[in-house]
Protein backbone atom coordinates (compact mmCIF):
# COMPACT_ATOMS: atom_id res chain seq x y z
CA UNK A 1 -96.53 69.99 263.66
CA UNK A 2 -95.75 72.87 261.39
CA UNK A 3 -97.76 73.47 258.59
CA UNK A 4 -95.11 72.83 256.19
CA UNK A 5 -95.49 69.04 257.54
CA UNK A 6 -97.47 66.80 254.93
CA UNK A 7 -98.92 65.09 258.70
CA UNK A 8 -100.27 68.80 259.25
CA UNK A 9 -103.60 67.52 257.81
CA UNK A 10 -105.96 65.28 260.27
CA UNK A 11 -106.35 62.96 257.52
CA UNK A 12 -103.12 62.05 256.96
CA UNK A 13 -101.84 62.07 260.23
CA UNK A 14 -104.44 59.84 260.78
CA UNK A 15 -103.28 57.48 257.56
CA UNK A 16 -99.96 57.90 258.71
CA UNK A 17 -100.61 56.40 262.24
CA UNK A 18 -102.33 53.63 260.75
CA UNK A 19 -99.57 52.60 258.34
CA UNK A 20 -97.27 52.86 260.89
CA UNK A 21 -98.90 50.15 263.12
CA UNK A 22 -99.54 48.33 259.95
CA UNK A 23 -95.90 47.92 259.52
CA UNK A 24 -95.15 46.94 263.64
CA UNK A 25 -97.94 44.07 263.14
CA UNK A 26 -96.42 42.59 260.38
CA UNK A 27 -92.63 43.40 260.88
CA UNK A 28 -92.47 43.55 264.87
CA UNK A 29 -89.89 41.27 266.72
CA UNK A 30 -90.58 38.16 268.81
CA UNK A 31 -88.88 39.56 271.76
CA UNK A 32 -89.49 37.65 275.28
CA UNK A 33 -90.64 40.45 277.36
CA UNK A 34 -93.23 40.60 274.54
CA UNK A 35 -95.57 37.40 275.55
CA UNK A 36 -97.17 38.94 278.21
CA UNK A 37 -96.01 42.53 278.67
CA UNK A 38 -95.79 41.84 282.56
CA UNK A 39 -94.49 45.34 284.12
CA UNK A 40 -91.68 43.67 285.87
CA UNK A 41 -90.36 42.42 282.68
CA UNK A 42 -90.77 45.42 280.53
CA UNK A 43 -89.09 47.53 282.76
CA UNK A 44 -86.32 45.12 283.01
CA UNK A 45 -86.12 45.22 279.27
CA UNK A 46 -86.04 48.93 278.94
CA UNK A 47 -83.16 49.46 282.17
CA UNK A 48 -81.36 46.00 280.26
CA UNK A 49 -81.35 48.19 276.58
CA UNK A 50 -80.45 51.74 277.18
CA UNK A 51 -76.85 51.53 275.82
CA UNK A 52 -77.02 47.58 274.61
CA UNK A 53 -77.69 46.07 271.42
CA UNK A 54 -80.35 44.52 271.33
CA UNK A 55 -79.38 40.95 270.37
CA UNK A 56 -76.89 41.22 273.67
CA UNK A 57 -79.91 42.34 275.99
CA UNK A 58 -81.95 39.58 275.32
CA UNK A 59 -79.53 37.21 276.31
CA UNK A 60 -78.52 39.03 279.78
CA UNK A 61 -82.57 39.23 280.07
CA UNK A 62 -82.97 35.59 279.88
CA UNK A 63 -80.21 34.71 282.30
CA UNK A 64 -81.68 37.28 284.14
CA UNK A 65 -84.67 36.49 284.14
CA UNK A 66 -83.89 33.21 285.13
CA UNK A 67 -81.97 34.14 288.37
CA UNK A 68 -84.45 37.01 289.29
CA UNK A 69 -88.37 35.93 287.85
CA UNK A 70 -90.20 38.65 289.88
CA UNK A 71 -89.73 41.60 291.91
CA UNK A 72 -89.76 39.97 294.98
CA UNK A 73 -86.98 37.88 293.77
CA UNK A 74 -84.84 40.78 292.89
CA UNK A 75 -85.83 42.89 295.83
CA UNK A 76 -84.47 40.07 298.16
CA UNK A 77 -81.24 39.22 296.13
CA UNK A 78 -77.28 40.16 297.66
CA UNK A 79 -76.50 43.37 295.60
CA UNK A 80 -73.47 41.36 295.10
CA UNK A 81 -75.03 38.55 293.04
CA UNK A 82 -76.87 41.09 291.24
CA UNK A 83 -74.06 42.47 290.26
CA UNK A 84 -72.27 39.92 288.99
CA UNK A 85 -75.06 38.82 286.59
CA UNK A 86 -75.14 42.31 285.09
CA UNK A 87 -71.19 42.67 284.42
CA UNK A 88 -70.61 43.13 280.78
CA UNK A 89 -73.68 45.40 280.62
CA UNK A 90 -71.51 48.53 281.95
CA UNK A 91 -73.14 51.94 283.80
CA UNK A 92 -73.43 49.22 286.94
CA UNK A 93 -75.70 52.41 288.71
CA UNK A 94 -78.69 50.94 286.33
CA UNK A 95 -78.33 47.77 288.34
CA UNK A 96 -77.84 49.07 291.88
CA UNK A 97 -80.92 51.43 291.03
CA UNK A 98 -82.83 48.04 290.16
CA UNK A 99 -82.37 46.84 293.45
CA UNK A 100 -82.73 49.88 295.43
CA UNK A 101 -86.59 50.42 293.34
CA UNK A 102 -87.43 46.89 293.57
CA UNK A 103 -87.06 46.92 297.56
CA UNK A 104 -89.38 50.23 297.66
CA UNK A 105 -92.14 48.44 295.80
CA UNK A 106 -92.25 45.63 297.94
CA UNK A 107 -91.91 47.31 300.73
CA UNK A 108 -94.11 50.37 300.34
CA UNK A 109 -96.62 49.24 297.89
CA UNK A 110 -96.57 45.58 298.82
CA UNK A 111 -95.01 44.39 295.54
CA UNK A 112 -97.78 46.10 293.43
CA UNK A 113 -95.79 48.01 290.22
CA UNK A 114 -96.34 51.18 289.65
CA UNK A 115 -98.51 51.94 286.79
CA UNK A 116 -98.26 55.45 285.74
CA UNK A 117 -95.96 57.45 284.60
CA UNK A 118 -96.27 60.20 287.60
CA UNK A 119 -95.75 56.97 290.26
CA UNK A 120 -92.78 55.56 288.29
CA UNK A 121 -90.72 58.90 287.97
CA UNK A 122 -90.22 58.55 291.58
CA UNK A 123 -88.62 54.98 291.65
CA UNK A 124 -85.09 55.46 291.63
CA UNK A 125 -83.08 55.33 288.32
CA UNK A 126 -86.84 56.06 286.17
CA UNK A 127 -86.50 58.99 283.83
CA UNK A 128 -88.92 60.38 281.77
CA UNK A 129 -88.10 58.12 278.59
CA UNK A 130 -88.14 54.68 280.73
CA UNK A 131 -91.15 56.10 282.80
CA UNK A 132 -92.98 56.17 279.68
CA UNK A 133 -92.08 53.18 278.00
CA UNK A 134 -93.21 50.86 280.98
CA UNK A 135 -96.73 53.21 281.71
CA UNK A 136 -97.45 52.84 277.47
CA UNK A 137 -96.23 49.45 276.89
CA UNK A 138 -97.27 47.88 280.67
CA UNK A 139 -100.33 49.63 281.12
CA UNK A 140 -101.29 51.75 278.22
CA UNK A 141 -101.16 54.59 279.34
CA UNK A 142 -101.25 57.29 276.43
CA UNK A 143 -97.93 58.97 276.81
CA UNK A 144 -95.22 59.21 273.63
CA UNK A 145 -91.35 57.77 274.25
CA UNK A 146 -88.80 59.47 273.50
CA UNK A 147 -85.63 58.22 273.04
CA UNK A 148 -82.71 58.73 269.79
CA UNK A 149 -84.75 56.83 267.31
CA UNK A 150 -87.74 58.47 268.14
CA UNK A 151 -85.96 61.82 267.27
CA UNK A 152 -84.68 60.39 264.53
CA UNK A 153 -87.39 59.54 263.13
CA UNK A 154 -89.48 62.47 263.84
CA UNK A 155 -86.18 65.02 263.02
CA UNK A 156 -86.69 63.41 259.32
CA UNK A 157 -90.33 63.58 258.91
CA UNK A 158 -90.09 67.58 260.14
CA UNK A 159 -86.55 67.98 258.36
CA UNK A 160 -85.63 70.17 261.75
CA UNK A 161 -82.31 71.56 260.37
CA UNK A 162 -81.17 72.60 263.66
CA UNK A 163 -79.03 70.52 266.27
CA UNK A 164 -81.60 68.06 267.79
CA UNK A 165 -80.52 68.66 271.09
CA UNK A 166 -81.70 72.54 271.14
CA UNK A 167 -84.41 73.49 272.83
CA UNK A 168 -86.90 74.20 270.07
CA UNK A 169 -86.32 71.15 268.21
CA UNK A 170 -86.29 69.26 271.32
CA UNK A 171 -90.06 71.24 271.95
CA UNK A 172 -90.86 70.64 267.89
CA UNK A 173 -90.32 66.84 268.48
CA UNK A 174 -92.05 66.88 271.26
CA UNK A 175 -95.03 68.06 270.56
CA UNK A 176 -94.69 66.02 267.29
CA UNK A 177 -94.72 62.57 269.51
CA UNK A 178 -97.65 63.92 271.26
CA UNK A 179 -99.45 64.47 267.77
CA UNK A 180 -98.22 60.96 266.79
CA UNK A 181 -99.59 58.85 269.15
CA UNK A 182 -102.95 57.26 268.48
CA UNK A 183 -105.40 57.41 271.82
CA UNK A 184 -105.48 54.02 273.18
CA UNK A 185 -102.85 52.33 271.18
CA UNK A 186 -99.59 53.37 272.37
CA UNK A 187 -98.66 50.01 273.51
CA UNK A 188 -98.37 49.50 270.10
CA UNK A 189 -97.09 52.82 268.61
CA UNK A 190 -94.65 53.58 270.85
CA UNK A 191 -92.68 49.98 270.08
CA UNK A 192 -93.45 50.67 266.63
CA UNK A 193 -91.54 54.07 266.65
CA UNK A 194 -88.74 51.93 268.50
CA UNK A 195 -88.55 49.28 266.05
CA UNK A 196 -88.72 51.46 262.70
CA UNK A 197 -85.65 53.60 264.34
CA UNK A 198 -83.91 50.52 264.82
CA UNK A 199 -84.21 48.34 261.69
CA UNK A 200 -85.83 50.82 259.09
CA UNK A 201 -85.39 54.73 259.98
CA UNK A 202 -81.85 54.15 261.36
CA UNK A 203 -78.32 56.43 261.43
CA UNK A 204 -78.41 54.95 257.34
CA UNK A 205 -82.08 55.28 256.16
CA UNK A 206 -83.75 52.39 254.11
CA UNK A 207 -86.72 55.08 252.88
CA UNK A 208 -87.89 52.70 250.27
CA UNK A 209 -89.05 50.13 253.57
CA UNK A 210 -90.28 52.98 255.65
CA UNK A 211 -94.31 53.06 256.10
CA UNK A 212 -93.85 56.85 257.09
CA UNK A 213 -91.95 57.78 253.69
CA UNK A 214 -95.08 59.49 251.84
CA UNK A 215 -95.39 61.74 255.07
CA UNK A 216 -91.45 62.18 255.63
CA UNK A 217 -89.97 66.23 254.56
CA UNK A 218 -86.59 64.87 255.07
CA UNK A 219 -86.96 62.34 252.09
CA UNK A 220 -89.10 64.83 249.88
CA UNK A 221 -86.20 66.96 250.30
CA UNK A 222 -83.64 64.54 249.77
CA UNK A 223 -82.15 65.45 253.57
CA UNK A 224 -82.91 62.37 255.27
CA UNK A 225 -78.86 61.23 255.42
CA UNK A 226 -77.98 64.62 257.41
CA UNK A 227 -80.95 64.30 259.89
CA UNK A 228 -80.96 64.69 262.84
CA UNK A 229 -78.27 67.52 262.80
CA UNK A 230 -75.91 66.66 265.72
CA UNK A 231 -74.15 69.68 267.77
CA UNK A 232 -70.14 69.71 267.11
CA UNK A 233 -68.61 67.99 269.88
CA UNK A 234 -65.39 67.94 271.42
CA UNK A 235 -64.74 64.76 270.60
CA UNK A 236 -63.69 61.63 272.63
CA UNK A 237 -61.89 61.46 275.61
CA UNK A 238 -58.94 59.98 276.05
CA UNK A 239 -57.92 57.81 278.94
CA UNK A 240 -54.81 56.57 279.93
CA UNK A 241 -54.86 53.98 282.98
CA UNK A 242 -52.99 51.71 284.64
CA UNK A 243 -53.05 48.97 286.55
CA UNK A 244 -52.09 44.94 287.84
CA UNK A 245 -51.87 42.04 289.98
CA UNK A 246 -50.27 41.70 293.09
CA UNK A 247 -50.16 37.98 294.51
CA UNK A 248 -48.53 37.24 297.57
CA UNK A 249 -48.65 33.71 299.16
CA UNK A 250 -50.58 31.87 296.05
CA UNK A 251 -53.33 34.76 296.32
CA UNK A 252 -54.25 38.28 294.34
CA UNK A 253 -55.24 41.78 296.05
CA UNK A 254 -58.38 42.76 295.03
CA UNK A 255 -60.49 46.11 296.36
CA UNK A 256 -64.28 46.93 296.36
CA UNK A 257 -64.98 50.42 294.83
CA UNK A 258 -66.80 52.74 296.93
CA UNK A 259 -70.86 52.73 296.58
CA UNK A 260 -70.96 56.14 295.28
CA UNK A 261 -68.49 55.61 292.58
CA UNK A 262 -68.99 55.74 288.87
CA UNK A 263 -68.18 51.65 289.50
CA UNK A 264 -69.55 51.42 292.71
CA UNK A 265 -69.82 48.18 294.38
CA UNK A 266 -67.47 46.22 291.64
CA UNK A 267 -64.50 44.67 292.20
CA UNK A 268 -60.74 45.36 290.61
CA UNK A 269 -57.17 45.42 290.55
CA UNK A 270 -55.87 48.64 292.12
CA UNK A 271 -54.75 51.48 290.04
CA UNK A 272 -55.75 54.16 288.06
CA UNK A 273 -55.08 57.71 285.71
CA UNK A 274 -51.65 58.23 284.70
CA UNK A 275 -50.64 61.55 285.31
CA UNK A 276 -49.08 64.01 282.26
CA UNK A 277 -46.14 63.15 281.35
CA UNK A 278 -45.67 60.00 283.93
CA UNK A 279 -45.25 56.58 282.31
CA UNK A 280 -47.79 53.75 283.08
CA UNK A 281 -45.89 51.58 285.22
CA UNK A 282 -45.01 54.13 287.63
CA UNK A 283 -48.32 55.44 287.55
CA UNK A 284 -49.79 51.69 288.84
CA UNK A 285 -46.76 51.84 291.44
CA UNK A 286 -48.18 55.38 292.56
CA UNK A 287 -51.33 54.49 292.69
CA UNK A 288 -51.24 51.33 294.40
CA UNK A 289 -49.42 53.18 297.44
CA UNK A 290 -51.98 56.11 297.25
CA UNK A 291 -55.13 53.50 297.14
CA UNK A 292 -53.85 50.55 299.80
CA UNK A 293 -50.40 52.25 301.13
CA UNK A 294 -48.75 49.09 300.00
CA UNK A 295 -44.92 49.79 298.42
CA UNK A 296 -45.20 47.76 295.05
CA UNK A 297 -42.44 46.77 292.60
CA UNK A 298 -43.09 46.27 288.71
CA UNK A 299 -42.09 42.06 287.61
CA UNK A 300 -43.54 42.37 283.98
CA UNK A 301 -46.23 43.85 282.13
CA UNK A 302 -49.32 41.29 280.76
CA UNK A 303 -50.76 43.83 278.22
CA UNK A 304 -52.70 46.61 277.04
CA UNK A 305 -56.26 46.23 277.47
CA UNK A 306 -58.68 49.29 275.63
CA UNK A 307 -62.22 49.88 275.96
CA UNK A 308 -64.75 52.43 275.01
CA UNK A 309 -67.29 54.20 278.07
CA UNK A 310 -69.82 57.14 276.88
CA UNK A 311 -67.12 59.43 275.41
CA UNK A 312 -63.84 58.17 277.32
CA UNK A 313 -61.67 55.79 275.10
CA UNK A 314 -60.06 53.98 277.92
CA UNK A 315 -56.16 52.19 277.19
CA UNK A 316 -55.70 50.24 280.46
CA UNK A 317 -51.87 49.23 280.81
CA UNK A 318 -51.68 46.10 282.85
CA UNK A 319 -48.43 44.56 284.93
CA UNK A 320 -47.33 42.03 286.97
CA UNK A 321 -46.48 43.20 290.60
CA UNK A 322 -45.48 42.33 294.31
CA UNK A 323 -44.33 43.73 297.25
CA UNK A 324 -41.13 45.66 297.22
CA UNK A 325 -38.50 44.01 298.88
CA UNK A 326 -40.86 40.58 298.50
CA UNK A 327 -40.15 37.74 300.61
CA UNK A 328 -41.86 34.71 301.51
CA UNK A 329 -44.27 35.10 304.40
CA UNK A 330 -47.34 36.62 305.11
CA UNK A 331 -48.48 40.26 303.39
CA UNK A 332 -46.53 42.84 305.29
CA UNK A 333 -49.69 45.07 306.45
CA UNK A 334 -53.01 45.67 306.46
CA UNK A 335 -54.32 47.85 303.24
CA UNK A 336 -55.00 51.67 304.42
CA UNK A 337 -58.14 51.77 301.28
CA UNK A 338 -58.47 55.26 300.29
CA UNK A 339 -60.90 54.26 297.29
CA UNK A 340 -62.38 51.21 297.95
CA UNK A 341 -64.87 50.26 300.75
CA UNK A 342 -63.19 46.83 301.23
CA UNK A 343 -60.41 44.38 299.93
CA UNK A 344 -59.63 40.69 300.16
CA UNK A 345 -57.19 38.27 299.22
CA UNK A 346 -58.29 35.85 296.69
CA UNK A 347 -56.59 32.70 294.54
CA UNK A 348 -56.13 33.71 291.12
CA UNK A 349 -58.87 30.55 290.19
CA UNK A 350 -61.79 32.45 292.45
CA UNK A 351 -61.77 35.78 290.53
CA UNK A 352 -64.42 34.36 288.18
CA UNK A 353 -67.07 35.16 291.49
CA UNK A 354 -66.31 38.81 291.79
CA UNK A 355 -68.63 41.27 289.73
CA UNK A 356 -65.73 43.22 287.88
CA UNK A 357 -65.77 46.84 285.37
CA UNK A 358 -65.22 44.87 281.78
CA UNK A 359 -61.52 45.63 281.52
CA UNK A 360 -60.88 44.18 284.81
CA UNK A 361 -62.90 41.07 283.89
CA UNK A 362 -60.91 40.18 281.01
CA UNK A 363 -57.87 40.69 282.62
CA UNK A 364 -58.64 38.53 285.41
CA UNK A 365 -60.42 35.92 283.02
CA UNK A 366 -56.77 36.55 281.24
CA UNK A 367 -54.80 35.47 283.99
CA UNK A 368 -57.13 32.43 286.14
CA UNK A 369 -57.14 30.93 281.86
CA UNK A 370 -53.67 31.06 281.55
CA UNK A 371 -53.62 33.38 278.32
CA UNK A 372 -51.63 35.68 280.29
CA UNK A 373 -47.64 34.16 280.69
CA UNK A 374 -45.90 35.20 283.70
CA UNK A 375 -47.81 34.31 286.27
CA UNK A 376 -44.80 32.23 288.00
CA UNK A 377 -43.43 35.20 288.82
CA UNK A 378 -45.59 36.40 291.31
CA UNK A 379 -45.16 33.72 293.45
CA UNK A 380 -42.93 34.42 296.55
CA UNK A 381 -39.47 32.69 295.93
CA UNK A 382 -38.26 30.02 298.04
């Protein structure tokens, strides 16, 4: 740390570590990948939180562990069904990355976990940050996280003035977690770090509550609301897409997206991007010809459905469709899929089994619960 930094001093560095895990032992959380610290679930727990509160990952971690107890059981589970227990959670690559590491531990260490951070790097979908939570809080190893509270906290306790992201403030805190960390307890002081950027040292600082506040440059200097400094951004992105139903015969059109997508292996309702300057529902009749080379007519439109994914506010327009020139009968062709691996043709009622992107899950929930009107006039005319 920089000499400026009241933790600059052995001695209270050393004070400061120890108040620190003070605070975790009295204040820490009862969470369930806690009561053991089993590898398997920690690094469940630490794919299951990266962009989830925390009171919605412990639910989807109890179902899930309930479905999947151990490796072996995920390892040997239909990517399918594993995907279908993680919808809601979002960036579905976290899940497909579970599965594809899980089936190289079994079968190329015989189901023994990893347990450094070197050997878990090269599972797929570890980073640095999630290698070193599950080698420090599995198996002790003595390496700092670093995630945003962690800077945070350590961008208020150096008052780092520049954008956090830079390179030397991403060196100064750096260095800083390395100076942190007590030798042989980072079990503990890397969940304490966690835990005070979550519920003391958060975006709004409670100082008074924080056990680091006689060591912290950012309160001395009365700075701690404007740190960390974030770089200007460009702001979100905005998203216009549309999309809908088509039902022929008593059953819906649904498509698999391609493995490599940014929904890979998820189900949905054809459709996508409206163009500039093209209204939504002849965007979802363009795009339904471009994606199954099926000719589609607008009935009605259900809604708009919006959402919010990294820095893309999404406004998904949603419509009733069918075939153009419907009659009753079977579906005129086969789909020609140009972004989906596979399709089927499903009653409205079974669209509660396919793993679904969010917005596609509520509208389907939408329509097999009736919120949705409408729905008659899908149905082929007699």
């Amino acid at each position: 740390m920089d000499n400026a930094s009241p933790l600059s001093r052995r001695e209270a560095l050393a004070q400061a570590q120890e108040a620190l895990l003070a605070w975790f032992g009295a204040h820490m959380r009862p969470l369930p990948w806690r009561r053991d610290y089993d590898p398997y679930r920690v690094w469940i727990s630490e794919i299951m939180l990266q962009q989830t509160q925390m009171e919605r990952g412990v639910q989807y971690f109890e179902r899930w562990m309930d479905a999947f107890p151990t490796l072996e059981a995920l390892a040997g589970a239909p990517e399918e069904e594993v995907l279908k227990l993680w919808e809601g959670l979002g960036y579905y690559a976290r899940a497909r990355n579970l599965i594809k590491a899980a089936r190289a531990v079994v079968q190329e260490r015989g189901g023994a976990f990893p347990a450094s951070f070197e050997e878990l790097r090269a599972l797929p979908g570890i980073g640095p940050y999630t290698a070193a939570a599950v080698a420090s809080i599995a198996f002790q190893e003595d390496v700092p996280c670093i995630d945003a509270n962690v800077e945070r906290i350590i961008a208020r306790l150096l008052d780092i003035d520049t954008p956090v992201k830079e390179k030397a403030a991403q060196e100064a805190i750096a260095e800083a977690a390395r100076l942190l960390l007590p030798r042989g307890r980072a079990r503990e002081h890397n969940q304490a770090m966690m835990e005070l950027g979550a519920l003391v040292c958060a975006r709004r600082p409670d100082c008074p509550r924080c056990p680091l506040s006689p060591w912290c440059l950012a309160r001395k200097r009365d700075t701690a609301e404007h740190r960390p400094v974030k770089k200007p951004g460009a702001g979100p992105v905005e998203l216009v897409l549309a999309s809908g139903v088509l039902l022929h015969g008593g059953r819906c059109f649904i498509q698999k997206r391609e493995e490599d997508d940014v929904w890979g292996g998820l189900w949905e309702f054809p459709g996508g991007c409206a163009e500039k300057g093209e209204r939504p529902e002849k965007a979802v009749v363009r795009e339904y010809l471009e994606e199954t080379g099926f000719a589609v007519k607008v009935l009605g439109k259900y809604g708009v459905l919006k959402s919010t994914y990294t820095n893309h506010r999404i406004t998904l327009h949603f419509y009733a469709l069918a075939f153009a020139g419907d009659k009753p009968g079977p579906a005129p062709e086969a789909p020609v899929l140009t972004a989906a691996s596979e399709s089927r043709w499903v009653p409205v009622k079974e669209l509660a089994g396919f793993a679904m992107p969010s917005l596609y899950r509520k509208a389907a929930d939408a329509l097999s619960g009736g919120q949705w009107g409408m729905l008659g006039l899908l149905f082929p005319k007699a």
